[in-house]
N, C-alpha and C. Protein backbone atom coordinates (compact mmCIF):
# COMPACT_ATOMS: atom_id res chain seq x y z
N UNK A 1 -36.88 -9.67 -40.41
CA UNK A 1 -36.61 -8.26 -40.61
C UNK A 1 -37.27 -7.80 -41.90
N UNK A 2 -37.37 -6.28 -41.60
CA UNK A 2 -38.42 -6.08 -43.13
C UNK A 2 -37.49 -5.08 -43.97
N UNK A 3 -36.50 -5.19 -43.51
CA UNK A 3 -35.39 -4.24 -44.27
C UNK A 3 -35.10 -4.57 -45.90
N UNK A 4 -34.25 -3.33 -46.54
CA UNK A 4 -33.56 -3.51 -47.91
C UNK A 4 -32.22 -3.21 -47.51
N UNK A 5 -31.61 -4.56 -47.86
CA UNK A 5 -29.93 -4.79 -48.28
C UNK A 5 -29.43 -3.41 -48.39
N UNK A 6 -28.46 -3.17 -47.26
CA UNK A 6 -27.99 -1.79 -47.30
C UNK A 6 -28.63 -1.05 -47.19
N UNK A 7 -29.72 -0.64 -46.27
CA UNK A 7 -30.04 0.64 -45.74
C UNK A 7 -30.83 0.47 -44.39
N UNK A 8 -30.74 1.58 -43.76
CA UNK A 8 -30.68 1.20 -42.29
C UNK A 8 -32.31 1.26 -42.21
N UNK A 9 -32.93 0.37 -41.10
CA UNK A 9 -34.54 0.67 -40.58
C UNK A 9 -34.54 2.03 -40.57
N UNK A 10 -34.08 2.69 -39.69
CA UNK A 10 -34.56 4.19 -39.34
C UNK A 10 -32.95 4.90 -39.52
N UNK A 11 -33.64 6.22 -39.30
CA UNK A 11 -32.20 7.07 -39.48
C UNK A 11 -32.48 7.92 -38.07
N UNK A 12 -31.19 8.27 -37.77
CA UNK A 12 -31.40 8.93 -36.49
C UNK A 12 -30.85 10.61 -36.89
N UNK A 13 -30.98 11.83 -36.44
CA UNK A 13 -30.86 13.10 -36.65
C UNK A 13 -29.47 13.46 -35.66
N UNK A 14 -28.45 14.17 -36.24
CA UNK A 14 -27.01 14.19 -35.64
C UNK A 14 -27.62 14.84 -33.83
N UNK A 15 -28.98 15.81 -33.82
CA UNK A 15 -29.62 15.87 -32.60
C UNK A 15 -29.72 14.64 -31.86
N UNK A 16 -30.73 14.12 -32.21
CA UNK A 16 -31.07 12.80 -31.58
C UNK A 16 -29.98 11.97 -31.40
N UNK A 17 -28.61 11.85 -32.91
CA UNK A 17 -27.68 10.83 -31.96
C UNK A 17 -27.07 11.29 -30.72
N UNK A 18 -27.05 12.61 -30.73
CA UNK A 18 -25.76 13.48 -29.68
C UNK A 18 -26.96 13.15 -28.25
N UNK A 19 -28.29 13.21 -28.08
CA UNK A 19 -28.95 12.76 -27.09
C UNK A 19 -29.23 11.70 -26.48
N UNK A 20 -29.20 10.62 -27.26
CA UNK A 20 -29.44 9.07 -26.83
C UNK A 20 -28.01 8.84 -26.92
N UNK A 21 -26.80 9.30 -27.22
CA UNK A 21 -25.30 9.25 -27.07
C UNK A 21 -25.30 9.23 -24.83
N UNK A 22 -25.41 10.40 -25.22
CA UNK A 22 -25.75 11.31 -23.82
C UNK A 22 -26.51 10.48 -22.81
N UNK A 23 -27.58 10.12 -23.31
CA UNK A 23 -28.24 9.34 -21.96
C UNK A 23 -27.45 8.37 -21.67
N UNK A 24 -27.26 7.28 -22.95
CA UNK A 24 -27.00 6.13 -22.78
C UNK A 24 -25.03 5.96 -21.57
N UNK A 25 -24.78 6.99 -22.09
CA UNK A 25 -23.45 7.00 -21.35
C UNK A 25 -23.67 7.44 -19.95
N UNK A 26 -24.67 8.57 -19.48
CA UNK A 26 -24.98 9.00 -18.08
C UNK A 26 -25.57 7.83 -17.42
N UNK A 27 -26.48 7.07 -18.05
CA UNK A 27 -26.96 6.02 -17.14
C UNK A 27 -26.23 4.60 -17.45
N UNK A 28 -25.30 4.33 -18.18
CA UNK A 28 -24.79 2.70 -18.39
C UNK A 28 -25.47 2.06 -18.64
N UNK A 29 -26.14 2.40 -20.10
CA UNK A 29 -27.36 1.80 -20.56
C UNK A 29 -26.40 1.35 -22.23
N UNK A 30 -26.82 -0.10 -22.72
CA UNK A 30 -26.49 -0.06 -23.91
C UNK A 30 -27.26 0.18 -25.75
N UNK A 31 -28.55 0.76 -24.89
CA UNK A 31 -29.36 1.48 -25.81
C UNK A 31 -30.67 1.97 -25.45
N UNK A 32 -31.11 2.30 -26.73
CA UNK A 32 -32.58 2.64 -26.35
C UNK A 32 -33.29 1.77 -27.19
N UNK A 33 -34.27 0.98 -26.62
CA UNK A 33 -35.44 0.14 -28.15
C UNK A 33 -36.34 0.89 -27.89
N UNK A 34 -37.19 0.75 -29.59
CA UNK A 34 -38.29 1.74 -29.67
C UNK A 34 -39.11 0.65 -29.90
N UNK A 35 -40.40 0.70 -30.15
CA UNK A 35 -41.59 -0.21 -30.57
C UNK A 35 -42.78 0.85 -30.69
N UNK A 36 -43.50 0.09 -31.08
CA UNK A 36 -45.18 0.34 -30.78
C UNK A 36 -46.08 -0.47 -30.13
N UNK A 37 -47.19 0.26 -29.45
CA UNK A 37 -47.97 -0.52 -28.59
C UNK A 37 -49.38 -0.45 -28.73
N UNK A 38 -50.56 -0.67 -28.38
CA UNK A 38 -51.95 -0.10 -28.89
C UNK A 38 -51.84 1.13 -27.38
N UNK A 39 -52.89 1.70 -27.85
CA UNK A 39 -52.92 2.68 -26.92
C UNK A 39 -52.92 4.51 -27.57
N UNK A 40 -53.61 4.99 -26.71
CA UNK A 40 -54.01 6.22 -27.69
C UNK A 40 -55.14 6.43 -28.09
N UNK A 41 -55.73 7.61 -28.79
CA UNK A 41 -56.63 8.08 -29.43
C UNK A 41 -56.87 7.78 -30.95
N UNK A 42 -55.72 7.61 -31.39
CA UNK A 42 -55.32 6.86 -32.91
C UNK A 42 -55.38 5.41 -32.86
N UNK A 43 -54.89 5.05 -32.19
CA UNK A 43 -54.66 3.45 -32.17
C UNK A 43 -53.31 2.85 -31.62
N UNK A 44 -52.51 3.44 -31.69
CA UNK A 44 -50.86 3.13 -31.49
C UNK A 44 -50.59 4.19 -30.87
N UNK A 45 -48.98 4.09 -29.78
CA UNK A 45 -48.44 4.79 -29.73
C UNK A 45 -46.96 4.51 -29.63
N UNK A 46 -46.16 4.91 -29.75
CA UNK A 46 -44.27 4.88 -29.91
C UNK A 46 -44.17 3.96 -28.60
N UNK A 47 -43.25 3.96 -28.16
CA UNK A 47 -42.86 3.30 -26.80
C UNK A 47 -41.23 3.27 -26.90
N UNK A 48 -40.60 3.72 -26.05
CA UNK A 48 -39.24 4.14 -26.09
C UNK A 48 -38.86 3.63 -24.73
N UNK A 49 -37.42 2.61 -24.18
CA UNK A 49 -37.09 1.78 -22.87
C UNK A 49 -35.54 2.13 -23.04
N UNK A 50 -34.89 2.65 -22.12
CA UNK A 50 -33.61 1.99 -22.06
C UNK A 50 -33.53 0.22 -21.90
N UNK A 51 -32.39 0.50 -22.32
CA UNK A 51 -31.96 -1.43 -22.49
C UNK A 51 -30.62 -1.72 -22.04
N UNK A 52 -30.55 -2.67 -21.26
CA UNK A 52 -28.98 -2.99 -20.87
C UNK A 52 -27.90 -4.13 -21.41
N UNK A 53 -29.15 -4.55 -22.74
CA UNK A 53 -28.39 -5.84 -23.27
C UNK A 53 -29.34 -6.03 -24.57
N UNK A 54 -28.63 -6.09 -25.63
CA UNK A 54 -29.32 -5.91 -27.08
C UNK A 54 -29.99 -7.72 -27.34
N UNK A 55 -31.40 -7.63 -27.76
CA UNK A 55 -32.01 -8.69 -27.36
C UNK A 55 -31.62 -9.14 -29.57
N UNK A 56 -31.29 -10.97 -29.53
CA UNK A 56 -30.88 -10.93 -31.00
C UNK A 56 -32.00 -10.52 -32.15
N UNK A 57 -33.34 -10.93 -31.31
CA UNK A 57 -34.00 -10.27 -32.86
C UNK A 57 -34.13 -8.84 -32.76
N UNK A 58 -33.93 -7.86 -32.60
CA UNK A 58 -33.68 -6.73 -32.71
C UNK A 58 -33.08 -6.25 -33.82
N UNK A 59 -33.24 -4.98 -34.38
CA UNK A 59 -32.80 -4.45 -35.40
C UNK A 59 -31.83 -3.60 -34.95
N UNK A 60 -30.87 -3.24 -34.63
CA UNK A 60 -29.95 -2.56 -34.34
C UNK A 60 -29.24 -1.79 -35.14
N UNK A 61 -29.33 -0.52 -34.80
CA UNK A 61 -29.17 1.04 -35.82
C UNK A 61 -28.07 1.69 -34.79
N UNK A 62 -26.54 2.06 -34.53
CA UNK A 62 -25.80 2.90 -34.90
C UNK A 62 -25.76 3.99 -35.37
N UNK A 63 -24.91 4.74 -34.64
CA UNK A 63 -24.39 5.93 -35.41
C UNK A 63 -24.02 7.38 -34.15
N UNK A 64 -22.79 7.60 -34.72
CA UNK A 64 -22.08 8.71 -33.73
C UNK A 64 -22.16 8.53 -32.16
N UNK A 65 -22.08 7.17 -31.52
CA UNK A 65 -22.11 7.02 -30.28
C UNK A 65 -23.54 6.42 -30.16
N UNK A 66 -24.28 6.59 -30.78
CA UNK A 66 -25.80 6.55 -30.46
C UNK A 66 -26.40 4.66 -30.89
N UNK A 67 -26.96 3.98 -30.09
CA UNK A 67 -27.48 2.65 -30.44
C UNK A 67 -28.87 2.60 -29.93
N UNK A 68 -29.96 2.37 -31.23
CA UNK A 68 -31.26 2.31 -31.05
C UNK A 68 -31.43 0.91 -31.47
N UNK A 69 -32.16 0.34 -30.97
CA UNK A 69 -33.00 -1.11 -31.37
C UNK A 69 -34.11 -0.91 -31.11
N UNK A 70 -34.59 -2.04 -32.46
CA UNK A 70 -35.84 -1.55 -32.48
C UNK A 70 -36.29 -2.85 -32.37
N UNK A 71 -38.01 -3.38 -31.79
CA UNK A 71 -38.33 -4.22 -31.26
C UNK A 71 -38.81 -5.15 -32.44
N UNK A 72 -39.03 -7.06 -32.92
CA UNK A 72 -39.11 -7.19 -33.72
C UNK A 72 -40.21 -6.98 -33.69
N UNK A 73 -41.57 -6.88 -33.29
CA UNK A 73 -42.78 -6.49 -33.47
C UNK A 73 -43.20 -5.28 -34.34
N UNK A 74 -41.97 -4.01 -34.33
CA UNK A 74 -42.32 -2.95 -34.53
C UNK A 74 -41.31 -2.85 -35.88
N UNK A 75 -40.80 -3.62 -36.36
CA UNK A 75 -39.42 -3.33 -37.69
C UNK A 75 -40.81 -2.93 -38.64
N UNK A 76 -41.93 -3.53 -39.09
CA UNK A 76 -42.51 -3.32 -40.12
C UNK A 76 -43.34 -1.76 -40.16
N UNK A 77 -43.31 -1.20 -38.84
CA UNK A 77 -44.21 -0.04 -38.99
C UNK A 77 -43.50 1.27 -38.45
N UNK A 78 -41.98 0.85 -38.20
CA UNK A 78 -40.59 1.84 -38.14
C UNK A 78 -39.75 1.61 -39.30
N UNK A 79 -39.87 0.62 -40.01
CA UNK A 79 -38.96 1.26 -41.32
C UNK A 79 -38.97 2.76 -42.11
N UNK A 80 -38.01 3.00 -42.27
CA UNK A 80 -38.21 4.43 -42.62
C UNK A 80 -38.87 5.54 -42.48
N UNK A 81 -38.38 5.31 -40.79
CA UNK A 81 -38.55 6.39 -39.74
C UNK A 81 -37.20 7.24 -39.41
N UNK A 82 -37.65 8.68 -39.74
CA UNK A 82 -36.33 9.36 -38.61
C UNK A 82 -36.62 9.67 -37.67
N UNK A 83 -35.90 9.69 -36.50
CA UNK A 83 -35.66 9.93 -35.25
C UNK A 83 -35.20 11.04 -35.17
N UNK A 84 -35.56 12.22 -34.86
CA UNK A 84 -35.12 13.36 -34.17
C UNK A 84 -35.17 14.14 -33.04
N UNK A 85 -34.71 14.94 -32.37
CA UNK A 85 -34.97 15.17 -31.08
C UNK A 85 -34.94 16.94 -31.22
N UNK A 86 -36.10 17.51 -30.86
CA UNK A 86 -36.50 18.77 -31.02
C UNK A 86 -36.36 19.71 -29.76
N UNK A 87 -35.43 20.54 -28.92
CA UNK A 87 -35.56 21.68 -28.52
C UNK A 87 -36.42 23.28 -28.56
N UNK A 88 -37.39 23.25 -28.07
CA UNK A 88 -38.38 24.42 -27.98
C UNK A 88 -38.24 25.22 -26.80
N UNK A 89 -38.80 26.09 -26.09
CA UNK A 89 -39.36 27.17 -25.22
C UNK A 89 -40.16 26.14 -24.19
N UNK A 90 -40.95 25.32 -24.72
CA UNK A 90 -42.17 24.74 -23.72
C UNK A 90 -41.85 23.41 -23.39
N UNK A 91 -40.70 23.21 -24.61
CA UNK A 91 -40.59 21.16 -24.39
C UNK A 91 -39.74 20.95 -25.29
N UNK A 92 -38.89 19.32 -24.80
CA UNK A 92 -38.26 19.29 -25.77
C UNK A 92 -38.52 17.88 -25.51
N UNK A 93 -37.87 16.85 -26.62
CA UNK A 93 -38.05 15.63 -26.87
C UNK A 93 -38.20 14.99 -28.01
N UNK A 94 -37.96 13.68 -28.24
CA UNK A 94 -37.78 12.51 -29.31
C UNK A 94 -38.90 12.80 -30.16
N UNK A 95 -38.81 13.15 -31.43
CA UNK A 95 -39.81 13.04 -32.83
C UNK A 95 -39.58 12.04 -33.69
N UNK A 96 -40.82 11.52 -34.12
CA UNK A 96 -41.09 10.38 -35.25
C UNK A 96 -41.09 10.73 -36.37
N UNK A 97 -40.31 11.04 -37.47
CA UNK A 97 -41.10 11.53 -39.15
C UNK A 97 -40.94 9.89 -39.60
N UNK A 98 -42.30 9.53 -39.27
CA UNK A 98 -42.53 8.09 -39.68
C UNK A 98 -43.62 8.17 -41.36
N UNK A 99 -42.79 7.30 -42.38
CA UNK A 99 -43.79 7.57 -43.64
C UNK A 99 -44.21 6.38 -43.63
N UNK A 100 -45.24 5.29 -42.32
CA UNK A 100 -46.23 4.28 -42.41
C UNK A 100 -47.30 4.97 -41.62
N UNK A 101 -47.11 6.22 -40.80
CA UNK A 101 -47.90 7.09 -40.34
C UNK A 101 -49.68 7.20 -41.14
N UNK A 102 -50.82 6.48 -41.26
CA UNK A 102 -52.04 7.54 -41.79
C UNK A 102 -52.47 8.57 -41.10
N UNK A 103 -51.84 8.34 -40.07
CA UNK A 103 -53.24 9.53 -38.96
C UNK A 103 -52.44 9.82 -37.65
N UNK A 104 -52.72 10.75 -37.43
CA UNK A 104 -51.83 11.19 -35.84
C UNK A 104 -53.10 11.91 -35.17
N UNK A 105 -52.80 11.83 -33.59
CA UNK A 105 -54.14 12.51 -32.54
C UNK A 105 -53.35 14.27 -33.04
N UNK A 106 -54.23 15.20 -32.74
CA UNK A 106 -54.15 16.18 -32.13
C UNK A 106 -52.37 16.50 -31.43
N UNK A 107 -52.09 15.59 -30.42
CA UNK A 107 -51.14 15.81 -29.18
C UNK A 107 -49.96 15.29 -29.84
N UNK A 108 -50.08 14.13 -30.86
CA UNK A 108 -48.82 13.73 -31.57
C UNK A 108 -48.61 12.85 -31.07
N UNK A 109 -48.96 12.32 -29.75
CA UNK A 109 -48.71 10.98 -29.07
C UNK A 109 -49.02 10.01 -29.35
N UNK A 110 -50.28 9.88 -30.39
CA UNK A 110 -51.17 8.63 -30.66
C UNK A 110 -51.14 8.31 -32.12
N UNK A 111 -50.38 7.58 -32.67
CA UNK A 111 -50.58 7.37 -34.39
C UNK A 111 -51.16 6.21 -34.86
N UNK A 112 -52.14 6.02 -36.17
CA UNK A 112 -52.68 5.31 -37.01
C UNK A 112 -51.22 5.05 -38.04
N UNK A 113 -51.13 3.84 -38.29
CA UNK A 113 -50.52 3.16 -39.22
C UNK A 113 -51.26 2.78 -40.56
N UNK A 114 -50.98 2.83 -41.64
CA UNK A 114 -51.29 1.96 -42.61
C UNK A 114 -51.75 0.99 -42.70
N UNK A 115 -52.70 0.34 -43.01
CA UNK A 115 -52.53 -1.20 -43.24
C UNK A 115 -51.85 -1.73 -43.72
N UNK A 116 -51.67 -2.96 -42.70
CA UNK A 116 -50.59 -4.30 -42.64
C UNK A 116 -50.52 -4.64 -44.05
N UNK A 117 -51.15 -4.74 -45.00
CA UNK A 117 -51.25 -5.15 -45.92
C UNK A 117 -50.52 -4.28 -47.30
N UNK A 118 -50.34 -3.15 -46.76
CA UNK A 118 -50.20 -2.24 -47.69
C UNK A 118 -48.83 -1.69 -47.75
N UNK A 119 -48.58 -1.87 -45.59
CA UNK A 119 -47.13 -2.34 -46.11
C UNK A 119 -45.90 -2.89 -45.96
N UNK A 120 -46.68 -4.39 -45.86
CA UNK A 120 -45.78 -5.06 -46.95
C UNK A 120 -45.86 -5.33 -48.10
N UNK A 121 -46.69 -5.06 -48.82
CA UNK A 121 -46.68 -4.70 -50.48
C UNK A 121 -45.66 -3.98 -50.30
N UNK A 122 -45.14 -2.65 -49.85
CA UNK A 122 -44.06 -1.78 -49.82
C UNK A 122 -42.83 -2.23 -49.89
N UNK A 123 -42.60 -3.11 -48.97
CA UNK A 123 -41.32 -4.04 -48.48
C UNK A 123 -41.23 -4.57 -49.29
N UNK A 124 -42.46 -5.67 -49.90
CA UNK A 124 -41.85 -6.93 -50.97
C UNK A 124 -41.75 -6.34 -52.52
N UNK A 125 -42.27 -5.03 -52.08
CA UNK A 125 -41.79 -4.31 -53.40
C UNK A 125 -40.18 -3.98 -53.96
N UNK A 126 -39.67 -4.10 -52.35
CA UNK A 126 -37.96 -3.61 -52.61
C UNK A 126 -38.20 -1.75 -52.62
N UNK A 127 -39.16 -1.61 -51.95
CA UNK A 127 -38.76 -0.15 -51.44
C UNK A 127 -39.94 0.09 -50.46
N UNK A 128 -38.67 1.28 -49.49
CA UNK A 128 -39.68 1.69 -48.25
C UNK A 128 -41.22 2.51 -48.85
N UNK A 129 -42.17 2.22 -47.78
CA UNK A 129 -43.52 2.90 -47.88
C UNK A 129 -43.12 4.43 -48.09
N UNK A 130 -43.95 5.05 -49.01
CA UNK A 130 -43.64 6.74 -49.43
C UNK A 130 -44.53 7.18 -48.09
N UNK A 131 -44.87 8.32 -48.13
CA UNK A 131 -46.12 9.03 -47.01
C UNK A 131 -47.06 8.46 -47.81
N UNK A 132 -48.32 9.74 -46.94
CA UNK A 132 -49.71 9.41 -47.38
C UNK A 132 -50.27 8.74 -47.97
């Protein structure tokens, strides 16, 4: 895990918990895991699964009904990510304010990460990666 003692990988938005609350109870699901995958115009993109059984290396985040795990592949480039879930006119759906983010496509679907290198300098620093 690439976490700091007492504080959670990601934070979730009282939106987003009241929605993945919501799914997870309509379908008898016991969460949602997030990850990243290659793929995209950037290089990466999110990847979001219901789950019916919390796998142990997983990072597992709580809160107001809501249970996200996150995949161990992906703890180093979702730390100190919020999760929010946005209502519009044209669309609505799950947002990343991820600060390991360098680069996003156009569409928002496809993100560049930082280099690996840079952060975990962040981590073994004893604090999450800032933005830019």
């Amino acid at each position: 895990m690439f976490g700091i003692p007492g504080k959670q990988a990601v934070t979730i938005t009282p939106a987003a918990a009241t929605q993945i609350a919501r799914l997870m109870q309509r379908e008898g699901h016991a969460g949602l895991r997030i990850g990243v995958k290659k793929g995209g115009c950037a290089g990466m993109e999110y990847t979001m699964e219901y789950v019916t059984e919390t796998d142990p290396h997983d990072e597992v985040v709580e809160q107001d009904g809501a249970r996200v795990m996150i995949a161990p592949m992906a703890q180093m480039f979702l730390f100190g990510t919020e999760i929010d879930y946005q209502v519009s006119l044209l669309e609505s759906g799950f947002r990343f304010n991820n600060p390991n983010v360098a680069d996003a496509c156009g569409c928002g679907e496809s993100i560049k990460f930082k280099d690996v290198e840079e952060l975990a300098a962040g981590q073994s620093a004893g604090s999450p990666p800032g933005p830019g």
